[in-house]
C-alpha atoms as a PDB file:
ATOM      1  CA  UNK A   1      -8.016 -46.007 -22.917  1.00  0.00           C
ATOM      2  CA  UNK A   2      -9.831 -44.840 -19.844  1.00  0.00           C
ATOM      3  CA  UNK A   3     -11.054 -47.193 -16.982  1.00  0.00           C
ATOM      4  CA  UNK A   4     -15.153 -46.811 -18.218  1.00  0.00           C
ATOM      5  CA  UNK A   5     -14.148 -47.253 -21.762  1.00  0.00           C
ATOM      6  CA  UNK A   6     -12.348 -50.532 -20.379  1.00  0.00           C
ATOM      7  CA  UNK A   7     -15.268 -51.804 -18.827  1.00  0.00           C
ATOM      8  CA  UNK A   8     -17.886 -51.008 -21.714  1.00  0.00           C
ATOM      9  CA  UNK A   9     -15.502 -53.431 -23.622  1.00  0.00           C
ATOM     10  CA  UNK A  10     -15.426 -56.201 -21.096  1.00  0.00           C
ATOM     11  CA  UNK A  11     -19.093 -55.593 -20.867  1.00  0.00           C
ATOM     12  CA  UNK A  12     -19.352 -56.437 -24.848  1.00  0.00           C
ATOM     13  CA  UNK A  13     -16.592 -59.288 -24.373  1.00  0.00           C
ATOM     14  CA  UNK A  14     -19.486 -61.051 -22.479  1.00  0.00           C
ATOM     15  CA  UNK A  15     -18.227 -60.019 -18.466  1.00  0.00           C
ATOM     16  CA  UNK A  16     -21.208 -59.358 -16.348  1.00  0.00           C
ATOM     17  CA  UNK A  17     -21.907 -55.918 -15.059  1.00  0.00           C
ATOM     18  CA  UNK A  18     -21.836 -57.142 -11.691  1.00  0.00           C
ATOM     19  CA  UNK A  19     -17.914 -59.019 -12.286  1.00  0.00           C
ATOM     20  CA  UNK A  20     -17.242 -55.781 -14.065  1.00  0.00           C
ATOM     21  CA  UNK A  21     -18.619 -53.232 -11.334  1.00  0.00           C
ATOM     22  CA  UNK A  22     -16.205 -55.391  -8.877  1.00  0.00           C
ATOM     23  CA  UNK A  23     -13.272 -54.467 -10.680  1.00  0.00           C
ATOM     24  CA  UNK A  24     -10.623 -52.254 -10.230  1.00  0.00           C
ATOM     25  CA  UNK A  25      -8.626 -50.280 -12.948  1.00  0.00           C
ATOM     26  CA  UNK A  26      -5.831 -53.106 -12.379  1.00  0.00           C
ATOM     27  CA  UNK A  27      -7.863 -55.493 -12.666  1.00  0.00           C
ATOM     28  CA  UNK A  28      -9.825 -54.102 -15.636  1.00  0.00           C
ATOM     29  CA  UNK A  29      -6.057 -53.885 -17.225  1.00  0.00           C
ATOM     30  CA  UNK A  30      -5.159 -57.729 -16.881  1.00  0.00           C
ATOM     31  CA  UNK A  31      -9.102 -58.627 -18.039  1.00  0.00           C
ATOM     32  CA  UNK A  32      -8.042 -56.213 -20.754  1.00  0.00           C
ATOM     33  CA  UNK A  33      -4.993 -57.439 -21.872  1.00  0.00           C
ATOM     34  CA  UNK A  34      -6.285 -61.355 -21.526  1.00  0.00           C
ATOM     35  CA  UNK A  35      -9.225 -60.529 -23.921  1.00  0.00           C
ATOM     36  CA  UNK A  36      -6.275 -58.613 -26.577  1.00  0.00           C
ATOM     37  CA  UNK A  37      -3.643 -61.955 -26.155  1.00  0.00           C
ATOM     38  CA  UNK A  38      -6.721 -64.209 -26.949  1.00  0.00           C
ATOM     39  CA  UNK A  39      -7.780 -62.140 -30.219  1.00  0.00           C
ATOM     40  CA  UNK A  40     -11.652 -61.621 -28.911  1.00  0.00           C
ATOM     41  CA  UNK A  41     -11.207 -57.571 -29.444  1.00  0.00           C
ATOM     42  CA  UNK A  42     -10.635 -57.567 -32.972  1.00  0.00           C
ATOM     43  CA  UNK A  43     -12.793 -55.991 -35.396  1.00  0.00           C
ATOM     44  CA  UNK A  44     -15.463 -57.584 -37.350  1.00  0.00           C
ATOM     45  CA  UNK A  45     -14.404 -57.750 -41.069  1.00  0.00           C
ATOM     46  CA  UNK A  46     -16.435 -55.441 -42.978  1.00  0.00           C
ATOM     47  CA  UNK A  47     -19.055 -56.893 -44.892  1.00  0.00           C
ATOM     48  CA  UNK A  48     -18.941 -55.943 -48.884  1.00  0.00           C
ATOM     49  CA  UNK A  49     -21.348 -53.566 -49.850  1.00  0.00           C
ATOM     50  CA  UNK A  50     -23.259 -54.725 -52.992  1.00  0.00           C
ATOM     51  CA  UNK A  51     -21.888 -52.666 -56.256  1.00  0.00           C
ATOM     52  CA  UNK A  52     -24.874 -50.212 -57.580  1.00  0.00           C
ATOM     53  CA  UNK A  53     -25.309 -50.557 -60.936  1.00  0.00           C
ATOM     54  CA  UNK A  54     -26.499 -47.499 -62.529  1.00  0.00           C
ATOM     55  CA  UNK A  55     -28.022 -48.652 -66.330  1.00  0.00           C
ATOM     56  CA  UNK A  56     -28.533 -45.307 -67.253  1.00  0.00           C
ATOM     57  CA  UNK A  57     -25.234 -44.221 -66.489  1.00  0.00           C
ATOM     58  CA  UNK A  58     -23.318 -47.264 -68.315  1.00  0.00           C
ATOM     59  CA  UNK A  59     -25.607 -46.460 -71.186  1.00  0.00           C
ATOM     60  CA  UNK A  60     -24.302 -43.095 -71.300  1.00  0.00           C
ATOM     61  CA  UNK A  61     -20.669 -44.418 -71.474  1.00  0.00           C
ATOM     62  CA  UNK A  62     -21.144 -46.462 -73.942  1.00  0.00           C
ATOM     63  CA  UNK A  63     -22.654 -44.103 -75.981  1.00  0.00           C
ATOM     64  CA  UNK A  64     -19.988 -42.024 -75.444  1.00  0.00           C
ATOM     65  CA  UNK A  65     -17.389 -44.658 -76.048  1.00  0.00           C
ATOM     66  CA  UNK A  66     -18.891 -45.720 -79.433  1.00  0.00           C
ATOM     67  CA  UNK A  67     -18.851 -42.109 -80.476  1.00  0.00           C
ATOM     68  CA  UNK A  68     -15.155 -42.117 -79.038  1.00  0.00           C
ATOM     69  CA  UNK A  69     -14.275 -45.169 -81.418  1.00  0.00           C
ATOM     70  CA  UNK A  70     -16.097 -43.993 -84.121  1.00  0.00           C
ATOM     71  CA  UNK A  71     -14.082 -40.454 -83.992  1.00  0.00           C
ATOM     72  CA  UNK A  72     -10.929 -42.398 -84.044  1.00  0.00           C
ATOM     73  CA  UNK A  73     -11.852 -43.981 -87.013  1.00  0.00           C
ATOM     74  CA  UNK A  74     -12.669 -41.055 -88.686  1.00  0.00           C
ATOM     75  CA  UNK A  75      -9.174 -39.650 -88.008  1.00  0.00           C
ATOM     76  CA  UNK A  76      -7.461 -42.585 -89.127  1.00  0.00           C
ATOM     77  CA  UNK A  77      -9.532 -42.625 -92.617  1.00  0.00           C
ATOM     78  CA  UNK A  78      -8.417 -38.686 -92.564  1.00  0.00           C
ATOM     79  CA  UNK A  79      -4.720 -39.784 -92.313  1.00  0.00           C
ATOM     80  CA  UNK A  80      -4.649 -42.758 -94.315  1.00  0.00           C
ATOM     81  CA  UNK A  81      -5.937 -40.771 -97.519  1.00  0.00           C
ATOM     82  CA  UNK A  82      -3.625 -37.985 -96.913  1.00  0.00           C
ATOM     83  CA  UNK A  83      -0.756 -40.397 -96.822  1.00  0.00           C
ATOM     84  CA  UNK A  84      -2.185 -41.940-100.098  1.00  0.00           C
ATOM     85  CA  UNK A  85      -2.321 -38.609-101.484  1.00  0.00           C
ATOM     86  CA  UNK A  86       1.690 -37.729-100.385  1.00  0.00           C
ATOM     87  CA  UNK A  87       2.316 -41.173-102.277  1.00  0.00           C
ATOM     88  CA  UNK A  88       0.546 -39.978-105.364  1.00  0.00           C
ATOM     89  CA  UNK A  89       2.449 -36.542-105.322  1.00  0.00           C
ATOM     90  CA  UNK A  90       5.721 -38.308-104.778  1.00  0.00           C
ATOM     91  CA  UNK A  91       5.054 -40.538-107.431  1.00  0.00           C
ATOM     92  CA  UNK A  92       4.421 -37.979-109.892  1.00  0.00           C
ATOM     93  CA  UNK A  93       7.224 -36.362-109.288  1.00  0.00           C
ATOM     94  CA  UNK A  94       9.324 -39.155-109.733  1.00  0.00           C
ATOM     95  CA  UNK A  95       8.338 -39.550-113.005  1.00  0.00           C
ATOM     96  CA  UNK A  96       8.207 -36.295-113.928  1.00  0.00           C
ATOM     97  CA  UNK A  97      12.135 -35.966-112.964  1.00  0.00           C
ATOM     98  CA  UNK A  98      12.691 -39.142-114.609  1.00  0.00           C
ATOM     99  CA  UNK A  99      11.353 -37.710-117.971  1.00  0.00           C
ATOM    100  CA  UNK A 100      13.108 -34.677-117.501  1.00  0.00           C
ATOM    101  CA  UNK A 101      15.909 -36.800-116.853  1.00  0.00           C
ATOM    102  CA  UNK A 102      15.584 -39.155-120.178  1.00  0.00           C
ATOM    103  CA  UNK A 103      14.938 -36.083-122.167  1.00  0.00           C
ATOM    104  CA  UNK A 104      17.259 -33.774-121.349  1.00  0.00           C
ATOM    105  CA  UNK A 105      19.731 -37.321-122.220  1.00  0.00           C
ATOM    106  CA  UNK A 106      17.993 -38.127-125.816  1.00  0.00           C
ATOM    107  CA  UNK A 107      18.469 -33.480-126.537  1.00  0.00           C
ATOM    108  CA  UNK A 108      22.613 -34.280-125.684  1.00  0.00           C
END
């Protein structure tokens, strides 16, 4: 950090600008380094910006998000009667070999 930079600190730390114009780089060092070892440089802690709340926009994604859900629902509707309708099928053919089955055993 240069010698100017130095002193704009100390100037902030509360040092006068007459203390400060008295000071050589050495001494601006050891004023320095004082200031560091007793924590008064550190940064301020950043104050929290306040979320923005857009209504519009969160109206929008739930919209979309109900349409989302209701799609889904949709699908699974879709799959559960096909699934219904394999059972059917399978069922049918069950019996169907079952009566081929008994009827091919009452012809022996």
């Amino acid at each position: 950090m240069s010698t100017s930079r130095r002193k704009s600190k100390l100037l902030n730390a509360g040092y006068s600008d007459e203390d400060i114009a008295s000071f050589d780089r050495s001494t601006c060092m050891e004023m320095w380094a004082e200031l560091i070892t007793r924590g008064v440089d550190q940064p301020l802690p950043a104050t929290p910006q306040p979320a923005v709340y857009d209504v519009e926009l969160e109206r929008e994604s739930l919209k979309w998000e109900q349409q989302k859900h209701e799609a889904e629902m949709r699908l699974k509707e879709r799959e559960l009667a096909l699934k219904e309708d394999e059972l059917q099928v399978s069922r049918k053919l069950k019996r169907m070999s079952w009566n081929i089955k008994n009827n091919n055993l009452e012809v022996d």
